[in-house]
PDB file of N, CA and C in Angstrom:
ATOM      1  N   UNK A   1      -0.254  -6.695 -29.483  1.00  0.00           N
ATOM      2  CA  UNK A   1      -0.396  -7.573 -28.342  1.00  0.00           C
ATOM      3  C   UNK A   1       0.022  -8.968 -28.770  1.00  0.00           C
ATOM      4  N   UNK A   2       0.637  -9.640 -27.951  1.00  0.00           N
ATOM      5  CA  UNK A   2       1.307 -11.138 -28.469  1.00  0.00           C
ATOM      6  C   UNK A   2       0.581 -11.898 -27.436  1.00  0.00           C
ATOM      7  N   UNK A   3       0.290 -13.244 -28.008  1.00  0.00           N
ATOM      8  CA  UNK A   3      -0.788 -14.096 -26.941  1.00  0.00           C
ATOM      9  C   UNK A   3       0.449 -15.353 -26.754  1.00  0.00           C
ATOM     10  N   UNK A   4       0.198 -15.785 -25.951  1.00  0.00           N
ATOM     11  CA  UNK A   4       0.964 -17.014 -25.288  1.00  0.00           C
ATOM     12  C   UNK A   4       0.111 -18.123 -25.608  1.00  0.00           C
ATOM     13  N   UNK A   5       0.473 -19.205 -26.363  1.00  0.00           N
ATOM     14  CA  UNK A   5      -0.296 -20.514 -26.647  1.00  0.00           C
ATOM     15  C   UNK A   5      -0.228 -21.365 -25.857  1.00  0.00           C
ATOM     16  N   UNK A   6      -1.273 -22.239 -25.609  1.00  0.00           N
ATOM     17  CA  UNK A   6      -1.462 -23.107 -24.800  1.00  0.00           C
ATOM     18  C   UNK A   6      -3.041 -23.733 -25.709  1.00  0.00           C
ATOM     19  N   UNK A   7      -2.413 -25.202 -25.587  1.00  0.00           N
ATOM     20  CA  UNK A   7      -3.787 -25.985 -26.717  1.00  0.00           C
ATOM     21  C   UNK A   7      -5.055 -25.925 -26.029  1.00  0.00           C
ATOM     22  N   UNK A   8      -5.373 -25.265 -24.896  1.00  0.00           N
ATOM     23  CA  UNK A   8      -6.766 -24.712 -24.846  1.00  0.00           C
ATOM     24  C   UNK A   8      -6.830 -23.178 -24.096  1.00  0.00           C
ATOM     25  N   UNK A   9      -5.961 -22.641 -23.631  1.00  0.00           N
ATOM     26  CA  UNK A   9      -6.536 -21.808 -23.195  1.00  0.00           C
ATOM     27  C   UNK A   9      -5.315 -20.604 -24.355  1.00  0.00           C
ATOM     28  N   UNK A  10      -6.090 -19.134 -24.437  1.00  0.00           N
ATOM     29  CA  UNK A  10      -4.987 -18.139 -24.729  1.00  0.00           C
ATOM     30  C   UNK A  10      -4.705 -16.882 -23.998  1.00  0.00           C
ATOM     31  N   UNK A  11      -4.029 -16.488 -23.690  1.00  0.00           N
ATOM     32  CA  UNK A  11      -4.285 -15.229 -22.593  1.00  0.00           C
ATOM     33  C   UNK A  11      -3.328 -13.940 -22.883  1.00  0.00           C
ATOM     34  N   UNK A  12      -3.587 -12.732 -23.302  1.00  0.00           N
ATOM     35  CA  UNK A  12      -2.889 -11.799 -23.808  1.00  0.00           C
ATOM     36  C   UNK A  12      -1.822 -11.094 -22.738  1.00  0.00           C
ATOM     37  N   UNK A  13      -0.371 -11.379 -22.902  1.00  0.00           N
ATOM     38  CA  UNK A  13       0.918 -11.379 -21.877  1.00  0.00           C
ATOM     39  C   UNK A  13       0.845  -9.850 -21.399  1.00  0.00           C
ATOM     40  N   UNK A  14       0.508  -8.748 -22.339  1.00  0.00           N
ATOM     41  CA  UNK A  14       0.292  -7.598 -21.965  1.00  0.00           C
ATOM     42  C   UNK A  14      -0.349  -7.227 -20.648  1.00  0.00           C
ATOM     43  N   UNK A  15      -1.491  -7.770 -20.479  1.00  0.00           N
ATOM     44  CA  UNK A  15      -2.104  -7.431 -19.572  1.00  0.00           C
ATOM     45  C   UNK A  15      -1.347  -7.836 -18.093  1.00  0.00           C
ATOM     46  N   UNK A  16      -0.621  -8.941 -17.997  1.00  0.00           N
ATOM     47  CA  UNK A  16       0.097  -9.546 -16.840  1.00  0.00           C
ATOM     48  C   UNK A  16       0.636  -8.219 -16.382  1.00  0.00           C
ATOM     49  N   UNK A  17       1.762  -8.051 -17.744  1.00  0.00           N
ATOM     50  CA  UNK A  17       3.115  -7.286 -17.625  1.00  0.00           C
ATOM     51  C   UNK A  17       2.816  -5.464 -16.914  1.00  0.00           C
ATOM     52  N   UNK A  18       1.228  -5.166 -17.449  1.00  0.00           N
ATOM     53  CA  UNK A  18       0.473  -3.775 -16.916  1.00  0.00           C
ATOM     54  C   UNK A  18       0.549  -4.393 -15.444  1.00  0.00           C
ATOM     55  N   UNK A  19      -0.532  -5.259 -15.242  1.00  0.00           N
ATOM     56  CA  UNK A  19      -0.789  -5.511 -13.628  1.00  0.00           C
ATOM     57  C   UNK A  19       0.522  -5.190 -12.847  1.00  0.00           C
ATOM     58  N   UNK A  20       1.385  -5.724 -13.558  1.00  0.00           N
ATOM     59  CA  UNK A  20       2.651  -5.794 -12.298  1.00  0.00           C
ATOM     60  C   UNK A  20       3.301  -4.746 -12.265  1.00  0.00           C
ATOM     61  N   UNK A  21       3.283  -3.887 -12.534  1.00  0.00           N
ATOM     62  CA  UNK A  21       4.014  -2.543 -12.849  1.00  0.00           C
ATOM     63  C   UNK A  21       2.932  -1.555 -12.150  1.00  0.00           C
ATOM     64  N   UNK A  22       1.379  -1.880 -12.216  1.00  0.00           N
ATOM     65  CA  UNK A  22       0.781  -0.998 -11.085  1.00  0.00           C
ATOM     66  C   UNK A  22       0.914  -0.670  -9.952  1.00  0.00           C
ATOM     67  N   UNK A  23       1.535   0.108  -9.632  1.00  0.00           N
ATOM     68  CA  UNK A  23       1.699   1.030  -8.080  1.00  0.00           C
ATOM     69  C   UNK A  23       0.274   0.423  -7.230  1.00  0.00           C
ATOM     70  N   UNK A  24       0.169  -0.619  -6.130  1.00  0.00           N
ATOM     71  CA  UNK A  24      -0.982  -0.313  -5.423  1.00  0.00           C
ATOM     72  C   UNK A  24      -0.620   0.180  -3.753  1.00  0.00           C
ATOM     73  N   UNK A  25       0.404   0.559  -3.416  1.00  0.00           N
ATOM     74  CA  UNK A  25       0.234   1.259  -2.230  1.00  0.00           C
ATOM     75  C   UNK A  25       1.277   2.570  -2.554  1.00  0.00           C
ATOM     76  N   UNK A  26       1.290   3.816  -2.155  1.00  0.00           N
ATOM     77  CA  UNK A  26       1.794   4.678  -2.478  1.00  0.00           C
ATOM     78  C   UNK A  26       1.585   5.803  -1.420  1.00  0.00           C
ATOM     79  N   UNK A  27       3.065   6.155  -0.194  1.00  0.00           N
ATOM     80  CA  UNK A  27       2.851   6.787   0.782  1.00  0.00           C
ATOM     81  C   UNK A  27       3.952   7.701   0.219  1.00  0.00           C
ATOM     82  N   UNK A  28       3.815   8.907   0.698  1.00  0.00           N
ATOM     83  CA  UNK A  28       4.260  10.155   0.382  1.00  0.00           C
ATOM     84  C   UNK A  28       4.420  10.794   1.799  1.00  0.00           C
ATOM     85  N   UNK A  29       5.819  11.238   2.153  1.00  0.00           N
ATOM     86  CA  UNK A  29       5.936  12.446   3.285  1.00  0.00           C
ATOM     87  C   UNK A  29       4.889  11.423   4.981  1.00  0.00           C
ATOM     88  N   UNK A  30       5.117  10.893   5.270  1.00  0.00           N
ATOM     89  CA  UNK A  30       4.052  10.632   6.009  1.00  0.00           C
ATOM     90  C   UNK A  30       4.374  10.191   7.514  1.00  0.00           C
ATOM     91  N   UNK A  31       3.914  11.394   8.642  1.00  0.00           N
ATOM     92  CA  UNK A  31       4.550  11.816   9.669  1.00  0.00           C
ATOM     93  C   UNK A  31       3.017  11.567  10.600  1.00  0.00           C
ATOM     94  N   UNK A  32       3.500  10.571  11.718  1.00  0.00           N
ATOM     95  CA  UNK A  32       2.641  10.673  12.834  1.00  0.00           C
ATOM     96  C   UNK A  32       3.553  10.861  14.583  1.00  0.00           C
ATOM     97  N   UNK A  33       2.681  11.325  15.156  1.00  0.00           N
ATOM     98  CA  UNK A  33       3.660  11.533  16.509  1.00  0.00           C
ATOM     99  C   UNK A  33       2.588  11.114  17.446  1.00  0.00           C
ATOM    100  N   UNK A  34       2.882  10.776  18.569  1.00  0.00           N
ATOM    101  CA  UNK A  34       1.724  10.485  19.929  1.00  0.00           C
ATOM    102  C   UNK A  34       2.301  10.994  21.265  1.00  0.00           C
ATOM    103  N   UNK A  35       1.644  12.525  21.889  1.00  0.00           N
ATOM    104  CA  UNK A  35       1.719  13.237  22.830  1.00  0.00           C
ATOM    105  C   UNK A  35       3.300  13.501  22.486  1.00  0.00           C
ATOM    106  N   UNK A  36       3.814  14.381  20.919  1.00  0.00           N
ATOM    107  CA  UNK A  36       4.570  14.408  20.809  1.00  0.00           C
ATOM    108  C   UNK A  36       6.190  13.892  20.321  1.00  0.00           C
ATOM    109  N   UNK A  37       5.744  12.617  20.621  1.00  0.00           N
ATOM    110  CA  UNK A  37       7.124  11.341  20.631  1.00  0.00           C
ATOM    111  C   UNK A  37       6.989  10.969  19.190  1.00  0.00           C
ATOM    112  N   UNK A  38       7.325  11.748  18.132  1.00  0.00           N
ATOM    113  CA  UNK A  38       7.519  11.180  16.595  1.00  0.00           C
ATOM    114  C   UNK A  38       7.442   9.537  16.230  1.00  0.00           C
ATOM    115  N   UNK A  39       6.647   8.941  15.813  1.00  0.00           N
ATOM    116  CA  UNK A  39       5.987   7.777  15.174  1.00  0.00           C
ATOM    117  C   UNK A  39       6.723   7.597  13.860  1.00  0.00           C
ATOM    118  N   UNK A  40       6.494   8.773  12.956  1.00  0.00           N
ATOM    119  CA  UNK A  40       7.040   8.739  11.642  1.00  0.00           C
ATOM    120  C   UNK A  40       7.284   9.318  11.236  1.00  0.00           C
ATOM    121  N   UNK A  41       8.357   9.574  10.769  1.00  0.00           N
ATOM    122  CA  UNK A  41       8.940  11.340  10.285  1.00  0.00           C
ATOM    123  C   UNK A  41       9.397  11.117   8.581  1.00  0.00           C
ATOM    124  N   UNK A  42       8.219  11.537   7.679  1.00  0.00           N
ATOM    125  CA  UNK A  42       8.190  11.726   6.793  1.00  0.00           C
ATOM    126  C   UNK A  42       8.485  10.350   5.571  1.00  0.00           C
ATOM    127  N   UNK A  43       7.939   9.240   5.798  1.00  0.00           N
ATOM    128  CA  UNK A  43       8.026   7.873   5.527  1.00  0.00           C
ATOM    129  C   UNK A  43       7.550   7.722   3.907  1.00  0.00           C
ATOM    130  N   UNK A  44       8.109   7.674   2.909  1.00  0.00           N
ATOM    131  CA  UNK A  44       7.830   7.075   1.753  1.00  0.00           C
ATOM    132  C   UNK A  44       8.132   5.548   1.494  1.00  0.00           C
ATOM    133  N   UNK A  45       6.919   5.507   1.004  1.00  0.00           N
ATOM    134  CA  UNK A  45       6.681   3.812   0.572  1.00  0.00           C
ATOM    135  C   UNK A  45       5.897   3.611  -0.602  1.00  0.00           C
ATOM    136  N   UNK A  46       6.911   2.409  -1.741  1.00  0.00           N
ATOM    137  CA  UNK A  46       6.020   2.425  -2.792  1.00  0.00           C
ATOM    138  C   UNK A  46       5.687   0.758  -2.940  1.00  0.00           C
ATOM    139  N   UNK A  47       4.760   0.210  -3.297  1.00  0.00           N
ATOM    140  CA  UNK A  47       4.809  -1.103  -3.263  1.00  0.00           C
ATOM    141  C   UNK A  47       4.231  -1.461  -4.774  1.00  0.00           C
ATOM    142  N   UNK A  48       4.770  -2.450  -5.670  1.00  0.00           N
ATOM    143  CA  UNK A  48       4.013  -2.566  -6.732  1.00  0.00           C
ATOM    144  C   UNK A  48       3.239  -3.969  -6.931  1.00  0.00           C
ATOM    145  N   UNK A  49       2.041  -4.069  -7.494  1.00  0.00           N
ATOM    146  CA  UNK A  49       1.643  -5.395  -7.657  1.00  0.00           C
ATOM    147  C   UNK A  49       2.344  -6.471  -7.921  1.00  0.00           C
ATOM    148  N   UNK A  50       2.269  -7.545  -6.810  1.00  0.00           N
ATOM    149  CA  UNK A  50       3.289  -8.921  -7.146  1.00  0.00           C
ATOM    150  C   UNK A  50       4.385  -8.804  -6.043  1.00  0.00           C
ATOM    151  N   UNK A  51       4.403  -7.597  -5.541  1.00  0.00           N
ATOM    152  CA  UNK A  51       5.653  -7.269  -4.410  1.00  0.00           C
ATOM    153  C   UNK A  51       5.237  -7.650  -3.264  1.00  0.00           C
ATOM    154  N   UNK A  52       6.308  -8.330  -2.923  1.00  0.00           N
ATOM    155  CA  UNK A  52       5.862  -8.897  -0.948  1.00  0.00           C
ATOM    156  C   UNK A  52       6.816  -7.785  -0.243  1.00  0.00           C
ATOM    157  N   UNK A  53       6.499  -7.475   0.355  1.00  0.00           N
ATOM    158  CA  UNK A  53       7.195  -6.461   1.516  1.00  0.00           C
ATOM    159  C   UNK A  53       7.126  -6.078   2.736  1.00  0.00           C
ATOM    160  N   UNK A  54       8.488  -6.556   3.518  1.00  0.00           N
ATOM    161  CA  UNK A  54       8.145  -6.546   5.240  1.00  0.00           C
ATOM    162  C   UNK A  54       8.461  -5.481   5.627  1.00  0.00           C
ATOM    163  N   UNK A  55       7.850  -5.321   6.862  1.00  0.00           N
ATOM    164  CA  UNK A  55       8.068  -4.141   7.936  1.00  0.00           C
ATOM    165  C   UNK A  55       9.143  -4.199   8.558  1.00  0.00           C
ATOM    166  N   UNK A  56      10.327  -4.019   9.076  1.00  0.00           N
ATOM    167  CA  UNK A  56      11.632  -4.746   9.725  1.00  0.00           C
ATOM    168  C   UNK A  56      11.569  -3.486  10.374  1.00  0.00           C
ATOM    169  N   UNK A  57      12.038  -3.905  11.968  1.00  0.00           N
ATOM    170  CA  UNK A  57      12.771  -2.685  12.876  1.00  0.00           C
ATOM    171  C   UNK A  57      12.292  -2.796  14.257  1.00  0.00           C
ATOM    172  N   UNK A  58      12.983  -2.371  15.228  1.00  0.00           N
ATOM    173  CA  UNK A  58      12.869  -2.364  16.238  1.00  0.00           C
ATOM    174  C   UNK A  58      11.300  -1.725  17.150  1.00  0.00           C
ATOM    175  N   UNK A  59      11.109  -2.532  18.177  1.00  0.00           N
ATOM    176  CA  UNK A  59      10.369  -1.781  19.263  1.00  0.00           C
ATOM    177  C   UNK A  59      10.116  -0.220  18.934  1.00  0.00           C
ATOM    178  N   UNK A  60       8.736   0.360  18.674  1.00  0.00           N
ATOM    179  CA  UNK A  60       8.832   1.181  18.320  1.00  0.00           C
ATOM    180  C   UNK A  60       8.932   2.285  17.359  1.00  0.00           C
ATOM    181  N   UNK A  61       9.902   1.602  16.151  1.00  0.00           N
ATOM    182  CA  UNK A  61      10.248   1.657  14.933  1.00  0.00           C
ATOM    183  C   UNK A  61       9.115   2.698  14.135  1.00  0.00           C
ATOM    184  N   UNK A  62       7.649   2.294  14.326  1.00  0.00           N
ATOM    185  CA  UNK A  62       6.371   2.547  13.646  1.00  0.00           C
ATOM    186  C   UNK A  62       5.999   2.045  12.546  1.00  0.00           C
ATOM    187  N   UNK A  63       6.313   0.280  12.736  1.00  0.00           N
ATOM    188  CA  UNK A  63       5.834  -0.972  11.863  1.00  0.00           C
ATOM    189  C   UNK A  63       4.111  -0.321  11.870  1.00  0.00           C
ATOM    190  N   UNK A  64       3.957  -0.721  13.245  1.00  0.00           N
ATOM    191  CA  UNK A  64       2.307  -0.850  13.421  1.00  0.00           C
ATOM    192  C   UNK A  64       1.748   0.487  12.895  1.00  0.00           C
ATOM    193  N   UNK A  65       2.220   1.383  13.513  1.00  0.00           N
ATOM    194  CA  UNK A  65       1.813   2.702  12.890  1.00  0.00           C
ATOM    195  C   UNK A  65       1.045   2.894  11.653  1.00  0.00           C
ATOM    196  N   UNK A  66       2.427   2.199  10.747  1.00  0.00           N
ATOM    197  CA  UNK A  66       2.172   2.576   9.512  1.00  0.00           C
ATOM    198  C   UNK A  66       1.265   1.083   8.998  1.00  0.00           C
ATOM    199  N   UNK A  67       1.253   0.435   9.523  1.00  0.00           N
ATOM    200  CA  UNK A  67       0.075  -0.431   8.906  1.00  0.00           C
ATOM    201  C   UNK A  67      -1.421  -0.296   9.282  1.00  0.00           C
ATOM    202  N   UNK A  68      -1.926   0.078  10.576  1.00  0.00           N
ATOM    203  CA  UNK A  68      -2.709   0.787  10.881  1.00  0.00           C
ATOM    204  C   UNK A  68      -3.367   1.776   9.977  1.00  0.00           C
ATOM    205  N   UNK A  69      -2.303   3.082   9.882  1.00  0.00           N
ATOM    206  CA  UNK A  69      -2.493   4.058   8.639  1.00  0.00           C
ATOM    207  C   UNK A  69      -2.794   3.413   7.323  1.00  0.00           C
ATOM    208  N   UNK A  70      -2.269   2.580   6.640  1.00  0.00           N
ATOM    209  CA  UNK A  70      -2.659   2.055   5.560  1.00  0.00           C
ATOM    210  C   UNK A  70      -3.791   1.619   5.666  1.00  0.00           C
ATOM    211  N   UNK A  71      -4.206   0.952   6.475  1.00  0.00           N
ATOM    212  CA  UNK A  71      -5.622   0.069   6.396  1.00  0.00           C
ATOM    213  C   UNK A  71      -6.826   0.961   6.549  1.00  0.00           C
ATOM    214  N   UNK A  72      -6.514   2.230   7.321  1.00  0.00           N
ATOM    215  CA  UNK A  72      -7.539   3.452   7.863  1.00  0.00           C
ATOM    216  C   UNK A  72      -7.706   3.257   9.015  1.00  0.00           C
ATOM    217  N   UNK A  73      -7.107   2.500   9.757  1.00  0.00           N
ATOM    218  CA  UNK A  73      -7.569   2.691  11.233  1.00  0.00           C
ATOM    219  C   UNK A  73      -7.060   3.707  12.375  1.00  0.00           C
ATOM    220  N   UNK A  74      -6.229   4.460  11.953  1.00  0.00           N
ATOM    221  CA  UNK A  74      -5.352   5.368  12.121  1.00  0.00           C
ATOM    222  C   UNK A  74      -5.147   6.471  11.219  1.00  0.00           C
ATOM    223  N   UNK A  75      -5.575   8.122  11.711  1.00  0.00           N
ATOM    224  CA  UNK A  75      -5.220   9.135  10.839  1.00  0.00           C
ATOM    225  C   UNK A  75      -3.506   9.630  10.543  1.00  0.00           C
ATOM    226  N   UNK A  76      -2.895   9.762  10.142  1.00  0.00           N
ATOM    227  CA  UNK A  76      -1.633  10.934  10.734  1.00  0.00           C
ATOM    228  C   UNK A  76      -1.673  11.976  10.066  1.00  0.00           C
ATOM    229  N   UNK A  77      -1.078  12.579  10.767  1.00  0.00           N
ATOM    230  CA  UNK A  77      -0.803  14.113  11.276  1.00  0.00           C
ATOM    231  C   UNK A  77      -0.170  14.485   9.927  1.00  0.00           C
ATOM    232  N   UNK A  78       0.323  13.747   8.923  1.00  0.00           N
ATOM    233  CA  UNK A  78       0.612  14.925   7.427  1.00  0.00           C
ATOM    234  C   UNK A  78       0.706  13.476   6.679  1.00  0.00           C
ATOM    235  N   UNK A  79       0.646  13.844   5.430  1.00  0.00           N
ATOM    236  CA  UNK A  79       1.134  12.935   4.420  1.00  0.00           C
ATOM    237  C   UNK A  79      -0.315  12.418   3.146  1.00  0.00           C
ATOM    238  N   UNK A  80       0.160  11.752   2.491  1.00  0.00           N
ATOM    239  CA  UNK A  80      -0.547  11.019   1.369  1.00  0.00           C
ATOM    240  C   UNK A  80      -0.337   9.433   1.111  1.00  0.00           C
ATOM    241  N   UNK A  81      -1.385   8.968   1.063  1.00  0.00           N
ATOM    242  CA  UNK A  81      -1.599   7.452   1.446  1.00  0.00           C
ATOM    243  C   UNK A  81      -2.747   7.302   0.208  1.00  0.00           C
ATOM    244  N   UNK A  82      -1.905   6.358  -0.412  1.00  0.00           N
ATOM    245  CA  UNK A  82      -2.941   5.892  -1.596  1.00  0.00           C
ATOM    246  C   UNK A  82      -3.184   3.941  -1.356  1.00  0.00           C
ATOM    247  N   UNK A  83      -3.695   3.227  -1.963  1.00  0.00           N
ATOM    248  CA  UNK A  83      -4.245   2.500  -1.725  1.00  0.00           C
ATOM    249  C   UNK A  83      -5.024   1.978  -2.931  1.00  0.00           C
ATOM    250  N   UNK A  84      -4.320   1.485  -4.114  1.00  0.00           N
ATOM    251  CA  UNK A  84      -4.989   1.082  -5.040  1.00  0.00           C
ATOM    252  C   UNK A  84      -5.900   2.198  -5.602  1.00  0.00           C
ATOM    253  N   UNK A  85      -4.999   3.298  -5.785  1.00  0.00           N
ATOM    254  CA  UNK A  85      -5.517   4.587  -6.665  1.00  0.00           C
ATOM    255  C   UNK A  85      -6.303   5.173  -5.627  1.00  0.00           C
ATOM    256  N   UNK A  86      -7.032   4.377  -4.576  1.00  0.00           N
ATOM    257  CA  UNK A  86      -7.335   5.200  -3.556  1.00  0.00           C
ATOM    258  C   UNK A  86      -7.206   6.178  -2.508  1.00  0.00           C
ATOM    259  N   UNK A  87      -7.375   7.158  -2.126  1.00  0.00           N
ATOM    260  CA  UNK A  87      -6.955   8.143  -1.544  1.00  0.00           C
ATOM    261  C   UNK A  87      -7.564   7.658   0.124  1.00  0.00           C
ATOM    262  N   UNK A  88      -6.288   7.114   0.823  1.00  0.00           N
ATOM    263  CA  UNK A  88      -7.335   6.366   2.062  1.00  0.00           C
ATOM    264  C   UNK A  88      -7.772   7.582   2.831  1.00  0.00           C
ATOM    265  N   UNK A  89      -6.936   9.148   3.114  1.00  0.00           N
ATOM    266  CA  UNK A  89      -7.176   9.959   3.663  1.00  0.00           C
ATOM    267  C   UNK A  89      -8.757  10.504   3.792  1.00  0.00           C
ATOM    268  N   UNK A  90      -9.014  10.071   1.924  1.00  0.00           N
ATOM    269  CA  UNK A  90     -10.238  11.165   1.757  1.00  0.00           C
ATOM    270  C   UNK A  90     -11.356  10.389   1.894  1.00  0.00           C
ATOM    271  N   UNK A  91     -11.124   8.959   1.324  1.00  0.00           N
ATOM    272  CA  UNK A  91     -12.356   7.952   1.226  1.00  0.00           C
ATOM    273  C   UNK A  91     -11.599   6.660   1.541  1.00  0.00           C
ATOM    274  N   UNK A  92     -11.994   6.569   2.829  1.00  0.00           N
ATOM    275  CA  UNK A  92     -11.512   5.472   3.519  1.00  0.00           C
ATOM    276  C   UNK A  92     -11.979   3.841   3.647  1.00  0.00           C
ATOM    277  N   UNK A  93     -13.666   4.695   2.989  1.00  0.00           N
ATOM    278  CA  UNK A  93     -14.308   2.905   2.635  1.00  0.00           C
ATOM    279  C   UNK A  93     -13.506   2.419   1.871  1.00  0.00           C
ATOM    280  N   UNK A  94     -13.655   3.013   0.538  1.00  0.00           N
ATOM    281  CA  UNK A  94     -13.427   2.411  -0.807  1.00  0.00           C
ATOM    282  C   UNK A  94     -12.737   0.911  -1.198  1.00  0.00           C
ATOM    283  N   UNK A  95     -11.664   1.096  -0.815  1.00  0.00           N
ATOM    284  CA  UNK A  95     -10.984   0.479  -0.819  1.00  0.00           C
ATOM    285  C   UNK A  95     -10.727  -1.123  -0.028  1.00  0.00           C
ATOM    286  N   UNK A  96     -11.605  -0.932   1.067  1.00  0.00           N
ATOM    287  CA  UNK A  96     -11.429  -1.862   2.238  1.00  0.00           C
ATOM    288  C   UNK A  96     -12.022  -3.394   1.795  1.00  0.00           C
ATOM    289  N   UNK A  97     -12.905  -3.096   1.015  1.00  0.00           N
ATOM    290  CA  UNK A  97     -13.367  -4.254   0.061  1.00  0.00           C
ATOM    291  C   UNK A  97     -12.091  -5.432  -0.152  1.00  0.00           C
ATOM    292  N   UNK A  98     -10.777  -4.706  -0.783  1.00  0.00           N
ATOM    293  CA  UNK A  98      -9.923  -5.120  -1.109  1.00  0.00           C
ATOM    294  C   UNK A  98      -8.470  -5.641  -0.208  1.00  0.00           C
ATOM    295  N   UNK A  99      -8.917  -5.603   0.757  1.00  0.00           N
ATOM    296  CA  UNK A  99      -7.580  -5.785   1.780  1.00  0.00           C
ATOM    297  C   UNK A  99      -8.340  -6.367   2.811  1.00  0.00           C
ATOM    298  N   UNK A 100      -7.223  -7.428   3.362  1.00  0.00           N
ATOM    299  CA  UNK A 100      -7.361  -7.611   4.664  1.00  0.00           C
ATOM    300  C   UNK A 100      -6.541  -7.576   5.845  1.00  0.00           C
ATOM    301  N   UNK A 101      -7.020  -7.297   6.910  1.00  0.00           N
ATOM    302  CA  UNK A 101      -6.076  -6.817   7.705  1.00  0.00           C
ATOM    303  C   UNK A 101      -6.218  -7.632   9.410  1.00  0.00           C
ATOM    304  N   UNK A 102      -5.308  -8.539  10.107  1.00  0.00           N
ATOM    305  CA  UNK A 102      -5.410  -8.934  11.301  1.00  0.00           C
ATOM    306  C   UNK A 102      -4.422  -8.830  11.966  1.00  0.00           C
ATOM    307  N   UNK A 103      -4.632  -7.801  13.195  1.00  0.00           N
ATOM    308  CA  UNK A 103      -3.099  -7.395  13.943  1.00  0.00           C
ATOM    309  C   UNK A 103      -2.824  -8.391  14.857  1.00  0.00           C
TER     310      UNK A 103
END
């Protein structure tokens, strides 16, 4: 481990370089429809710590959809949705501690 100097503080660079390379959102296959009309047809998304990332697309598109789904306020119909190692499908508290969300 190599430390970065600074005349009072020291902080080990390793640990930065882990954080940012952690996967914290991670969607797999992930398909919602409403009375039919496909929402999302099979949507992978990976986001890693430190990453800003927009939603872009038209009316419809399934921006909201899929942010909804991420947060848990919304089930869909197939897929895998992680959430800071969290599985939002299975345990939907967990996580909520850690995010905030205003539509």
């Amino acid at each position: 481990m190599t430390w970065a100097f600074h005349p009072t503080i020291q902080m080990p660079r390793a640990t930065l370089a882990d954080d940012l390379m952690a996967l914290t959102i991670d969607v797999q296959q992930l398909w919602k429809s409403y009375e039919g009309k496909p929402a999302l047809q099979g949507l992978f998304l990976d986001v890693r710590a430190g990453e800003i990332v927009g939603l872009i697309g038209p009316n419809g598109a399934g921006k909201t959809t899929t942010l909804k789904i991420l947060v848990g306020l919304l089930r869909p119909d197939y897929g895998v949705v992680r959430v800071k190692d969290h599985d939002v499908l299975v345990d939907p508290v967990s996580y909520k501690a850690d995010i905030g969300y205003m539509p």
